[in-house]
Structures are given as C-alpha cells and as structure tokens.
PDB file of N, CA and C in Angstrom:
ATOM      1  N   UNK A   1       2.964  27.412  35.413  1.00  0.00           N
ATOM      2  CA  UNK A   1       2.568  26.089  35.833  1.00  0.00           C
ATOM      3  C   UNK A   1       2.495  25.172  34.610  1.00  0.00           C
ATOM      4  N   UNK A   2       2.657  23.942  35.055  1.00  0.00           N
ATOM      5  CA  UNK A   2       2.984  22.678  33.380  1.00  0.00           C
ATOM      6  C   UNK A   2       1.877  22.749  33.944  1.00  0.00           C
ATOM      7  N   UNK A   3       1.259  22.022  32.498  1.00  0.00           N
ATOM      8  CA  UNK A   3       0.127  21.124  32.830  1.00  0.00           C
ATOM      9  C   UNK A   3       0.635  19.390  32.066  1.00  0.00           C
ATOM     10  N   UNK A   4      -0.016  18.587  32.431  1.00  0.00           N
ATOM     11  CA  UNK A   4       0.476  17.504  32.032  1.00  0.00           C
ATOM     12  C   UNK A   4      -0.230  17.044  30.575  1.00  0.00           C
ATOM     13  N   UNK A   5      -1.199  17.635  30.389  1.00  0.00           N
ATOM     14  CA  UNK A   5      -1.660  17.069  28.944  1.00  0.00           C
ATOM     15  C   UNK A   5      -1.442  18.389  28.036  1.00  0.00           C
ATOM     16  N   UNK A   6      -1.455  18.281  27.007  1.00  0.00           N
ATOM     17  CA  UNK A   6      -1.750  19.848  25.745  1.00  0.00           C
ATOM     18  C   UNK A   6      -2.513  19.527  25.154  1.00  0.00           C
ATOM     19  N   UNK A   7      -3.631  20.513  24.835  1.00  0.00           N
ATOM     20  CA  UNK A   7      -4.316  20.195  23.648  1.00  0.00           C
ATOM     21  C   UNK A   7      -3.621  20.472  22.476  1.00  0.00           C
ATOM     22  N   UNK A   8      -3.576  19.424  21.581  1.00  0.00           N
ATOM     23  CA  UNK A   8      -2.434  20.171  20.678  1.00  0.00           C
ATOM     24  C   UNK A   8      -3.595  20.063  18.996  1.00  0.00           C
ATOM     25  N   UNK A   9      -3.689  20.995  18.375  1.00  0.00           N
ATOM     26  CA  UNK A   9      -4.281  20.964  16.940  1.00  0.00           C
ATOM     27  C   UNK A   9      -3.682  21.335  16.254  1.00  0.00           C
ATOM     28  N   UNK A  10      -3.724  20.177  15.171  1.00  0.00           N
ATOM     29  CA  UNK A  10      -2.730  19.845  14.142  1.00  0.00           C
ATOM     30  C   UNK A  10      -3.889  20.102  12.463  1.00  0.00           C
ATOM     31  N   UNK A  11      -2.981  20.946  11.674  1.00  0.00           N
ATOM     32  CA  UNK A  11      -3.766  21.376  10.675  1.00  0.00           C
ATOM     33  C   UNK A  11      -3.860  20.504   9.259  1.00  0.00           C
ATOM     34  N   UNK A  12      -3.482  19.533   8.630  1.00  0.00           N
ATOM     35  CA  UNK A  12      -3.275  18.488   8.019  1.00  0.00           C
ATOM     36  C   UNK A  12      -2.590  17.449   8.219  1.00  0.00           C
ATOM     37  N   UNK A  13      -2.794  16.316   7.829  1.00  0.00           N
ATOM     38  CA  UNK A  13      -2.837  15.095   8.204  1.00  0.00           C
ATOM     39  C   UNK A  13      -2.067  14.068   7.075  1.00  0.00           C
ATOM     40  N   UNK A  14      -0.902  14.749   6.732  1.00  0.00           N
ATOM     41  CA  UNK A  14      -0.132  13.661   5.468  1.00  0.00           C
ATOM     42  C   UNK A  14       0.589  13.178   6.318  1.00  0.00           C
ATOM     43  N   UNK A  15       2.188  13.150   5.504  1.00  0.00           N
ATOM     44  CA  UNK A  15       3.695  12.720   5.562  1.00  0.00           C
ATOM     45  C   UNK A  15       4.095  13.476   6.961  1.00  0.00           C
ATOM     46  N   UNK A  16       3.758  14.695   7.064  1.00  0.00           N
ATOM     47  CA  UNK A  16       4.123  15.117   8.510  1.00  0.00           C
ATOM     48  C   UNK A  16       3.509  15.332   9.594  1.00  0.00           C
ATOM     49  N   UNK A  17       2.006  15.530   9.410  1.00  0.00           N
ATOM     50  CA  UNK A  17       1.303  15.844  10.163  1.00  0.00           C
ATOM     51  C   UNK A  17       0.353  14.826  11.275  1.00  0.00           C
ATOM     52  N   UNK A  18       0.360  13.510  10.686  1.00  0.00           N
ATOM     53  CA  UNK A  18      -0.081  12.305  10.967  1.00  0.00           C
ATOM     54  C   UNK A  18       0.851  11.764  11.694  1.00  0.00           C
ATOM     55  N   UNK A  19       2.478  11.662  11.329  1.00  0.00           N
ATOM     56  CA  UNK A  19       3.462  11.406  12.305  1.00  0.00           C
ATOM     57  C   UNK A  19       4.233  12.070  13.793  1.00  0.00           C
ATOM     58  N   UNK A  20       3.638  13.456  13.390  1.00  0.00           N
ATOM     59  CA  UNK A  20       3.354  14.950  14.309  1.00  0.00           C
ATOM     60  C   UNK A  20       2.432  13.963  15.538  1.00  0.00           C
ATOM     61  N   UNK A  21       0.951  14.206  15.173  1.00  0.00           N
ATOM     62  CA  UNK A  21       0.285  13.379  16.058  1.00  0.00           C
ATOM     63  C   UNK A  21       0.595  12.280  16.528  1.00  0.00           C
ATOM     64  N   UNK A  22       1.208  11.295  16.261  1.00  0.00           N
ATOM     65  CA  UNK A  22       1.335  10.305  16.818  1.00  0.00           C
ATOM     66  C   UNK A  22       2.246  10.448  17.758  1.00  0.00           C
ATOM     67  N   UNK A  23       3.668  11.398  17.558  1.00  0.00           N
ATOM     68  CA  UNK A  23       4.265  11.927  18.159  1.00  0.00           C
ATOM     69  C   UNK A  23       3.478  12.263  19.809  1.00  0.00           C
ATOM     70  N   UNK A  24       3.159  13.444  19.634  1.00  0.00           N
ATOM     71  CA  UNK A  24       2.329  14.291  20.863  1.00  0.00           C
ATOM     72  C   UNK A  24       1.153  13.134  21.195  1.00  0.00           C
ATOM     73  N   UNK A  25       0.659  12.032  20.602  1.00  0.00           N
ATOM     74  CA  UNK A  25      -0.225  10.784  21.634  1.00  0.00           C
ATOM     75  C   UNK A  25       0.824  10.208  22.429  1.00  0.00           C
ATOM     76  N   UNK A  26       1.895   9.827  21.771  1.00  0.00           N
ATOM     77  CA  UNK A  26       2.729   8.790  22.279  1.00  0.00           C
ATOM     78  C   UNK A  26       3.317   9.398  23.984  1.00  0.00           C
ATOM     79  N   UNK A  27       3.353  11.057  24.066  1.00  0.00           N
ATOM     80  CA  UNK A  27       3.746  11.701  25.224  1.00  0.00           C
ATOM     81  C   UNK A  27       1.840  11.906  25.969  1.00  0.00           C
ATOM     82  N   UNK A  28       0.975  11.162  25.774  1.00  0.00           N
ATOM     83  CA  UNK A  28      -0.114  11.442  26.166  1.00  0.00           C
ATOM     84  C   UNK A  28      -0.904  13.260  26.250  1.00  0.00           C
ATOM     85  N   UNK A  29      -0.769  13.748  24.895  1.00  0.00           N
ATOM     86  CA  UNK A  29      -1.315  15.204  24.772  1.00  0.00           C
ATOM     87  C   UNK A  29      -2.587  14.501  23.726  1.00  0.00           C
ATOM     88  N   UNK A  30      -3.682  15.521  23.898  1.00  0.00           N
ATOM     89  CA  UNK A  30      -4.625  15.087  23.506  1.00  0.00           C
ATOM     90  C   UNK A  30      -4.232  15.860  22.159  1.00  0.00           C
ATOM     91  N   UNK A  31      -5.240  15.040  20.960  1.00  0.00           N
ATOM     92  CA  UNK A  31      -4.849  16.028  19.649  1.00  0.00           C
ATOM     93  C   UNK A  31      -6.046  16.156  18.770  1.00  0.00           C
ATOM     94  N   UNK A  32      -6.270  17.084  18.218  1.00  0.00           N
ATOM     95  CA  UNK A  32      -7.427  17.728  17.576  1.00  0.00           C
ATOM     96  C   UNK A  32      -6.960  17.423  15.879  1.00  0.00           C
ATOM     97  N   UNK A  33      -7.092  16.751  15.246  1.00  0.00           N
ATOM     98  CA  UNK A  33      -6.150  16.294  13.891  1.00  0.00           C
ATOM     99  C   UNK A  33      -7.099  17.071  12.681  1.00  0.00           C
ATOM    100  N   UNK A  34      -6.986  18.068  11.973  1.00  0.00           N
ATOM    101  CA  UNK A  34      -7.559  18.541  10.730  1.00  0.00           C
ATOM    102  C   UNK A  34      -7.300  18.297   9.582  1.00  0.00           C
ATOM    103  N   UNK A  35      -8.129  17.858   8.683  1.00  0.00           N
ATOM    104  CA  UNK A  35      -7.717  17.474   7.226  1.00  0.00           C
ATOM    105  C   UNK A  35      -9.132  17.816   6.307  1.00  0.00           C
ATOM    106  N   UNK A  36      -8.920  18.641   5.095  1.00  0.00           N
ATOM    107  CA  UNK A  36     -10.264  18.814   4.226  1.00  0.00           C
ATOM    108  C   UNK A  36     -10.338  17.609   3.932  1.00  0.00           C
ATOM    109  N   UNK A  37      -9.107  16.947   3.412  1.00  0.00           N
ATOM    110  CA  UNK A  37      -9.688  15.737   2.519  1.00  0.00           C
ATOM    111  C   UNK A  37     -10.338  14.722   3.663  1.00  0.00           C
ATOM    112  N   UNK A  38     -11.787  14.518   2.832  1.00  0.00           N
ATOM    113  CA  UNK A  38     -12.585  13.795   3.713  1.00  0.00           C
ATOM    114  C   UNK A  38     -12.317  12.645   3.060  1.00  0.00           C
ATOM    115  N   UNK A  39     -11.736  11.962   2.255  1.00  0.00           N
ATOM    116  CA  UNK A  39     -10.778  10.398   2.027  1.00  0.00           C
ATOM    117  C   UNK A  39     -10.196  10.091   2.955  1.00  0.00           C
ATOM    118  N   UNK A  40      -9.199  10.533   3.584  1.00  0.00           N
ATOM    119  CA  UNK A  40      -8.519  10.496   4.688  1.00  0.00           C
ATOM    120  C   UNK A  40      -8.934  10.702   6.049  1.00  0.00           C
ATOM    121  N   UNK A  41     -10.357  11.690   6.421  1.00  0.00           N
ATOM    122  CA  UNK A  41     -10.530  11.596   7.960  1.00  0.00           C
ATOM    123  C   UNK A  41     -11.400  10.054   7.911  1.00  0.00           C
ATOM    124  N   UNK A  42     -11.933   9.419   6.523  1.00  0.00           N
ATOM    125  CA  UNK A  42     -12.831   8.162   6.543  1.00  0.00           C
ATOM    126  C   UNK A  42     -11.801   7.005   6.662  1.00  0.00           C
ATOM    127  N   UNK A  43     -10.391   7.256   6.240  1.00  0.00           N
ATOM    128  CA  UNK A  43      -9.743   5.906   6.815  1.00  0.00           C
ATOM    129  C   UNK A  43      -9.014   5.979   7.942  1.00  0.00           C
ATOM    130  N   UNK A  44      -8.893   7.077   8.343  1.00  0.00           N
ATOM    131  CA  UNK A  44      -8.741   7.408   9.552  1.00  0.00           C
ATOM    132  C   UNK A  44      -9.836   6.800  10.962  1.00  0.00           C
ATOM    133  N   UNK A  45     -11.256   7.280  10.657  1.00  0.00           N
ATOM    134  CA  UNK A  45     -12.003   7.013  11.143  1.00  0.00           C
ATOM    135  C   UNK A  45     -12.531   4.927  11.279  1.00  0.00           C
ATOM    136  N   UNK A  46     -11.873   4.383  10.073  1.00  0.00           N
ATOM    137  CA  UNK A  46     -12.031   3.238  10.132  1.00  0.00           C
ATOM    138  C   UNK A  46     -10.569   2.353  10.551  1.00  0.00           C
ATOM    139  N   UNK A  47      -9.722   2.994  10.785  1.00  0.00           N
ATOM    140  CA  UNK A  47      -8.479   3.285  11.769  1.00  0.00           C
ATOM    141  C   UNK A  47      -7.564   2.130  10.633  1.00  0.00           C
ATOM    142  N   UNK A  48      -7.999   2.893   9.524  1.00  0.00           N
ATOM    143  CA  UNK A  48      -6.910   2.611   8.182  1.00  0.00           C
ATOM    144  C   UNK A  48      -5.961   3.308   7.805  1.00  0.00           C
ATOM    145  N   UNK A  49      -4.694   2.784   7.476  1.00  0.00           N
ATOM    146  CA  UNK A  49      -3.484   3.872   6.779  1.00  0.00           C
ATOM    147  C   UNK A  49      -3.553   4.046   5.204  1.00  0.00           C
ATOM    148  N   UNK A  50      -3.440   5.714   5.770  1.00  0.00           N
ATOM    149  CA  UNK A  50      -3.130   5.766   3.974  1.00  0.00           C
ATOM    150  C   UNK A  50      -1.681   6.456   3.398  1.00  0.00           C
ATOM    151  N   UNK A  51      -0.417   6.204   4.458  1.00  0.00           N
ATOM    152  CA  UNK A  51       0.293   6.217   4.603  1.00  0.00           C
ATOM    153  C   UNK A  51       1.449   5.369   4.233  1.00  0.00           C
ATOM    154  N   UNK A  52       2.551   4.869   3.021  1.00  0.00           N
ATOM    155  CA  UNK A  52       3.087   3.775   3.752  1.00  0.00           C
ATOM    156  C   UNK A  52       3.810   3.865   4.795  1.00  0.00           C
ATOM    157  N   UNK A  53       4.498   4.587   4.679  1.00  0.00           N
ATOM    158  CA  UNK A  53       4.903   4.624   6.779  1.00  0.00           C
ATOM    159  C   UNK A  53       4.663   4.030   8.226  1.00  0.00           C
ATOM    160  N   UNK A  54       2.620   4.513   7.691  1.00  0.00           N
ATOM    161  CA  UNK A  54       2.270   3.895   8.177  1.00  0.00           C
ATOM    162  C   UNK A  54       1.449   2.789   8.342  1.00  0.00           C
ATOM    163  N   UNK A  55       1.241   1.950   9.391  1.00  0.00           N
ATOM    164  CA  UNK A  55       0.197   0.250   9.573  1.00  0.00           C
ATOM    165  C   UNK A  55      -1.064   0.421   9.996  1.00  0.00           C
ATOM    166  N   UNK A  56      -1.653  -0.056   9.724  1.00  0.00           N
ATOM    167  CA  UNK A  56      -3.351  -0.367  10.159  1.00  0.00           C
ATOM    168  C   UNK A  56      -3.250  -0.262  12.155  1.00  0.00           C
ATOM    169  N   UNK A  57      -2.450  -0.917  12.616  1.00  0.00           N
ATOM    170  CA  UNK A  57      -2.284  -1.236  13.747  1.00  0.00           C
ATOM    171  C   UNK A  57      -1.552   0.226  14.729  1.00  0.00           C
ATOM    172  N   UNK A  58      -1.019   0.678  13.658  1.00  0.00           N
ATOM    173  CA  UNK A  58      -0.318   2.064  13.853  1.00  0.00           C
ATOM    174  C   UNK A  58      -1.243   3.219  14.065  1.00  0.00           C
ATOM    175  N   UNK A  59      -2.738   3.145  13.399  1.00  0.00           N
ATOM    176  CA  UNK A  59      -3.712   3.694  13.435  1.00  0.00           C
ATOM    177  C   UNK A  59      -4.607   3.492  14.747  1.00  0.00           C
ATOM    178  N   UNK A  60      -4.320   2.106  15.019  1.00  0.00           N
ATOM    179  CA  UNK A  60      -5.610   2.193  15.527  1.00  0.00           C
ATOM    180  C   UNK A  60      -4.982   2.486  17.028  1.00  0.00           C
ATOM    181  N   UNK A  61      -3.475   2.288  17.148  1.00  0.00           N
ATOM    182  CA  UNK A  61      -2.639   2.328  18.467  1.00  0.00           C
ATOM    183  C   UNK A  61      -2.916   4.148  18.603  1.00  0.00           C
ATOM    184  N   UNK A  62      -2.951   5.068  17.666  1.00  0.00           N
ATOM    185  CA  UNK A  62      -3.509   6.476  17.767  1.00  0.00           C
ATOM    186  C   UNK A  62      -4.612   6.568  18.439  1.00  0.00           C
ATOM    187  N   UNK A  63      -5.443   5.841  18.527  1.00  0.00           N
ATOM    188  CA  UNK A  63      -6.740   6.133  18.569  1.00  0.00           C
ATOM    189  C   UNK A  63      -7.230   5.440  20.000  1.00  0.00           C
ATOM    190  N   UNK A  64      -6.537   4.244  20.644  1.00  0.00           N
ATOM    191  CA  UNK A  64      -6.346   3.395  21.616  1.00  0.00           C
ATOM    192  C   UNK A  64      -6.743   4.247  22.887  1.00  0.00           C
ATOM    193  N   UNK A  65      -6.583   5.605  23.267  1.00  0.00           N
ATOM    194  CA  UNK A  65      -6.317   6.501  24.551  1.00  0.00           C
ATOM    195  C   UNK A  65      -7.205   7.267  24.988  1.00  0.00           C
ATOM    196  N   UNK A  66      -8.140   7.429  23.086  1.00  0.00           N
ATOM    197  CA  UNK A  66      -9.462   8.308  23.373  1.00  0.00           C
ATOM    198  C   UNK A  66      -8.857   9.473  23.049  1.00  0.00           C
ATOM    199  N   UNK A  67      -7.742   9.568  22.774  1.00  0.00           N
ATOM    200  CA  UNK A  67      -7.198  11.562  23.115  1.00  0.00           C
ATOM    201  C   UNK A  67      -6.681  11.947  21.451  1.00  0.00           C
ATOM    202  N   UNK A  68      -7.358  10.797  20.269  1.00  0.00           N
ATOM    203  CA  UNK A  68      -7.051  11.792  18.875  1.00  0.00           C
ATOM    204  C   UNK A  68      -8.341  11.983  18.434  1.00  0.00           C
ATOM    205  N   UNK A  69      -8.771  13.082  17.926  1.00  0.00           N
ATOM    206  CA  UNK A  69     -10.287  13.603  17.839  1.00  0.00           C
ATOM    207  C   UNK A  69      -9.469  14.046  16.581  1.00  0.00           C
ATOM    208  N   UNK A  70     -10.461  13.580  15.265  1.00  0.00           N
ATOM    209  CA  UNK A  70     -10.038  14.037  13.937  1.00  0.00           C
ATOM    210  C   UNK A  70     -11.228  14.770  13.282  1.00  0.00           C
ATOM    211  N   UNK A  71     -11.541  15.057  12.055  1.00  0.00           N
ATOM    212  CA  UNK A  71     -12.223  15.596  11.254  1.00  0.00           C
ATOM    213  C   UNK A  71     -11.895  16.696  10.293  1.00  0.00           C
ATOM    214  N   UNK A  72     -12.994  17.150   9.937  1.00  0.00           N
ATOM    215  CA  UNK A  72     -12.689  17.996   9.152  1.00  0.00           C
ATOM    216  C   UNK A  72     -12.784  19.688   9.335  1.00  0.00           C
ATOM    217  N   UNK A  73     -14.062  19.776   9.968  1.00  0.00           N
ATOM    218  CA  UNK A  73     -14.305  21.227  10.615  1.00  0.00           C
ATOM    219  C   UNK A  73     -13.119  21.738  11.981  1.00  0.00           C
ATOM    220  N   UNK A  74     -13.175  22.790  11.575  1.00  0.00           N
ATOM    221  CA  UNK A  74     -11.992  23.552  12.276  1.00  0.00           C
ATOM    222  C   UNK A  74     -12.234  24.231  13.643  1.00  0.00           C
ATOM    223  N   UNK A  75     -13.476  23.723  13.864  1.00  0.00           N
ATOM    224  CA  UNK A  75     -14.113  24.013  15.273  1.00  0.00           C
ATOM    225  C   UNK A  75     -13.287  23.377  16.496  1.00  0.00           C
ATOM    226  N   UNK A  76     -12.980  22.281  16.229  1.00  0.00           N
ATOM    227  CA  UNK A  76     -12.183  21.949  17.582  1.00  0.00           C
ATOM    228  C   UNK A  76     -11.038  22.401  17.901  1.00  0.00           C
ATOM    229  N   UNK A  77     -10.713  22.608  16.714  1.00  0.00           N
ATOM    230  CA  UNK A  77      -9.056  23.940  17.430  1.00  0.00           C
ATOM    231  C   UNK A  77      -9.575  25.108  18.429  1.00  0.00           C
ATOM    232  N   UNK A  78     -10.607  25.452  18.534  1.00  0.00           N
ATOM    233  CA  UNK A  78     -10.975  26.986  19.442  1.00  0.00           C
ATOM    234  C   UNK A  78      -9.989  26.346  21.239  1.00  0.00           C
ATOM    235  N   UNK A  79     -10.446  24.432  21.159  1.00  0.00           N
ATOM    236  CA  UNK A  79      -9.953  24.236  22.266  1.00  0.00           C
ATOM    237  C   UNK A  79      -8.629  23.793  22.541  1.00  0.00           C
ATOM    238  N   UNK A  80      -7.517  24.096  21.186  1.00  0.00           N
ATOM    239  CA  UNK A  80      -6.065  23.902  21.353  1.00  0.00           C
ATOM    240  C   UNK A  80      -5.615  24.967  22.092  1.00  0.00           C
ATOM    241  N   UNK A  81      -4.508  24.535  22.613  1.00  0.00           N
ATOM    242  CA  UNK A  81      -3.247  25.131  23.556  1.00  0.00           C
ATOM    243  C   UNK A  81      -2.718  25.485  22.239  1.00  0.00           C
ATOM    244  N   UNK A  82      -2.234  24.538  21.297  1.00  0.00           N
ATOM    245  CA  UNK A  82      -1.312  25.458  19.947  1.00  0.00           C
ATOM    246  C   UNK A  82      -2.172  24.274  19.172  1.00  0.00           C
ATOM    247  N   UNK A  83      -1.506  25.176  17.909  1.00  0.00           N
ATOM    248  CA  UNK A  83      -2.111  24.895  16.244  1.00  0.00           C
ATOM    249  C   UNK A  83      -0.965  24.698  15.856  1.00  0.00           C
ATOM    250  N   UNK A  84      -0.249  23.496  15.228  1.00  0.00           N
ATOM    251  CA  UNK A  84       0.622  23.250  13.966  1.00  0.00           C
ATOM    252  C   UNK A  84      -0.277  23.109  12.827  1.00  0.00           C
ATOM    253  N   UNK A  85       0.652  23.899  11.801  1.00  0.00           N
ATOM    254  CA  UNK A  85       0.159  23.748  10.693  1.00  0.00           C
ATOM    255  C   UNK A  85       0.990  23.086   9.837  1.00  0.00           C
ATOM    256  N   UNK A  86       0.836  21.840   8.971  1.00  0.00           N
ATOM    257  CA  UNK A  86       1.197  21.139   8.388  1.00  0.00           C
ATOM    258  C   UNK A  86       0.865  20.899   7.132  1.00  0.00           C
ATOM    259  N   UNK A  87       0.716  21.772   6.580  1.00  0.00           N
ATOM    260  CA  UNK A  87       0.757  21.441   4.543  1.00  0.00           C
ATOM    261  C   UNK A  87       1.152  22.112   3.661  1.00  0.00           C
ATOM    262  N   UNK A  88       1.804  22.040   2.745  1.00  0.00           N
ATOM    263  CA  UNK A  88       2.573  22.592   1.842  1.00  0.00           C
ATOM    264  C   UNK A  88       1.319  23.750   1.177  1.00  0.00           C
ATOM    265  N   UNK A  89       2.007  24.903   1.044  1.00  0.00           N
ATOM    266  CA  UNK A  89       1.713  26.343   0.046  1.00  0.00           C
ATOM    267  C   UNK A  89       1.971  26.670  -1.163  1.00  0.00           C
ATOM    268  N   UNK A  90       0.768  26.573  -2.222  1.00  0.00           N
ATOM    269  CA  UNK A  90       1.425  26.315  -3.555  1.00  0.00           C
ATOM    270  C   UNK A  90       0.939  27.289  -4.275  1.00  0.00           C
ATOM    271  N   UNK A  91       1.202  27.768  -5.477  1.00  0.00           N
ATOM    272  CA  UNK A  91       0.898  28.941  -6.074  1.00  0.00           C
ATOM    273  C   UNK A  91      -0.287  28.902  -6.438  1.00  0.00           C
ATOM    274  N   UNK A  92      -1.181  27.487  -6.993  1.00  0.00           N
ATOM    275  CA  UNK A  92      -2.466  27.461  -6.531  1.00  0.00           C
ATOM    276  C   UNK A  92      -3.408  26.936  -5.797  1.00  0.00           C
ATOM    277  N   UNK A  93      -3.056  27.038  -4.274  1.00  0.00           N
ATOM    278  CA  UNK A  93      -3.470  26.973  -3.484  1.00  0.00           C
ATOM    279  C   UNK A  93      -3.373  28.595  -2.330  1.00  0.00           C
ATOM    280  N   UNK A  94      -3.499  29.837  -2.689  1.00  0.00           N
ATOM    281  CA  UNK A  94      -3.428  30.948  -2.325  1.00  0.00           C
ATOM    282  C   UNK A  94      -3.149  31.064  -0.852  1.00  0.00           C
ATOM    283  N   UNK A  95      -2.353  31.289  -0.042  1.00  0.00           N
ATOM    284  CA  UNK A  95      -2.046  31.524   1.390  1.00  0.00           C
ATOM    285  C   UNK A  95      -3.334  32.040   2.201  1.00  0.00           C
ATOM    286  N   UNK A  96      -4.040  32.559   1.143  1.00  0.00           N
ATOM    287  CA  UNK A  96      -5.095  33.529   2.550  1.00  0.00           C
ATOM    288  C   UNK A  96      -6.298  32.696   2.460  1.00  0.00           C
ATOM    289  N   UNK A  97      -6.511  31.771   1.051  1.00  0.00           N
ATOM    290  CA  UNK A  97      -7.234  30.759   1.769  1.00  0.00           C
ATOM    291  C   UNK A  97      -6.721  30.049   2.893  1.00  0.00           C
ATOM    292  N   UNK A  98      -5.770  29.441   2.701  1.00  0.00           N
ATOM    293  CA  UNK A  98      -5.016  28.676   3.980  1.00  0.00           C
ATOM    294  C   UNK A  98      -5.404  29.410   5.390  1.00  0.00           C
ATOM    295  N   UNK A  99      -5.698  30.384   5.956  1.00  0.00           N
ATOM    296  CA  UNK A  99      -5.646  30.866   6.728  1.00  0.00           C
ATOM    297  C   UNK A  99      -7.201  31.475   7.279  1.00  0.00           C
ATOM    298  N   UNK A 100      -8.066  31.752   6.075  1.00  0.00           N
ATOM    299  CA  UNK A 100      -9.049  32.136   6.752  1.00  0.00           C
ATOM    300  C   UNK A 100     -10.244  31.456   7.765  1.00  0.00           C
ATOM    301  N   UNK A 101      -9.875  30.172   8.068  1.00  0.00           N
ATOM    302  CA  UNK A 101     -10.505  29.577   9.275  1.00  0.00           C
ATOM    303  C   UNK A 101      -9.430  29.706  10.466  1.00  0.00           C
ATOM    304  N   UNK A 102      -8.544  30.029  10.287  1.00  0.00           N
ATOM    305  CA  UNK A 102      -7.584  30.099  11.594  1.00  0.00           C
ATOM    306  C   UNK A 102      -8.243  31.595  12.008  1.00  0.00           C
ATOM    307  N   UNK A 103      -8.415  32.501  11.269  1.00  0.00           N
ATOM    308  CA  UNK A 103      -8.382  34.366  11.676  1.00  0.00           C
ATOM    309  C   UNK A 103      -9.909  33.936  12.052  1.00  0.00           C
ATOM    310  N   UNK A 104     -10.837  33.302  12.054  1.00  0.00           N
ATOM    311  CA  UNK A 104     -12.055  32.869  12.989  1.00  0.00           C
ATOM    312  C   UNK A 104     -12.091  32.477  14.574  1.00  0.00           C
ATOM    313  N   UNK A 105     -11.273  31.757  14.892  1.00  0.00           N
ATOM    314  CA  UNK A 105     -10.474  31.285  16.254  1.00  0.00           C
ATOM    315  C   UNK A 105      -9.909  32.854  16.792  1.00  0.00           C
TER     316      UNK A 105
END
C-alpha cells in the first residue's frame, strides 16, 4: 500500500542535503532535517540561508507546510520511513562516529 506522505530524515543539512529536503517538501513528504552544526539549525530556524543557492524566501517557502521539523538531536528520525545520509567522510572525522546515533534507532 502507498501512503501519500513519507517521513523522510535527512542526516545533514549543506550543499546536498538542504536541497534533498526541499526536494521531498516540494512532493509534500514530511522531513525530519539533522545537522550538529547548531549555526545552521539557528538560521534555519530564523528561516535564513546559509547557502548561496539558496534565498531567504527559499527558506521560509520550506517551512510554509508545517512538514520540515529541523534540529539537532537525532531523536526524530526513530519516526522516519528512511534516513538519507548526507555528509562527506573524512579521515578525521572517523566513520563509526558518524554512525553511532543511527545503531540507537
């Protein structure tokens, strides 16, 4: 059976992951948006870009539907349908950090 909305949770919030979401709003799926950097869930939250890509207006058209829920804690993924993960893996940034709030879910 479809369902017509997805919860969809998205694991960072740059160059791909911010355009990801806007993506899956624009088809009306609700989205759970994760980012540590708390710089970014605060201009987010004041429905500012820190993007050039993207516009102030581009932000706040995300946010317009009620259905992008951002932050930082990784608690609201328990209620995604799927998890994209979106941020680059670097030699110091260790993979199994990356992962040990997902193996909690």
């Amino acid at each position: 059976m479809k369902k017509d909305k997805y919860k969809i949770g998205i694991i960072g919030l740059g160059y791909v992951g911010l355009p990801l979401a806007q993506l899956f709003l624009k088809q009306k799926h609700i989205v759970y948006g994760i980012d540590i950097d708390v710089e970014k869930i605060n201009k987010l939250k004041l429905k500012k870009s820190y993007l050039s890509d993207f516009t102030d207006k581009d932000i706040e058209e995300m946010f317009a539907a009620g259905d992008f829920h951002i932050g930082s804690s990784f608690a609201g993924l328990s209620q995604a349908d799927a998890i994209i993960i979106c941020f680059k893996f670097t030699f110091f940034f260790p993979i199994r950090t990356c992962f040990r709030h997902i193996e909690i879910l």
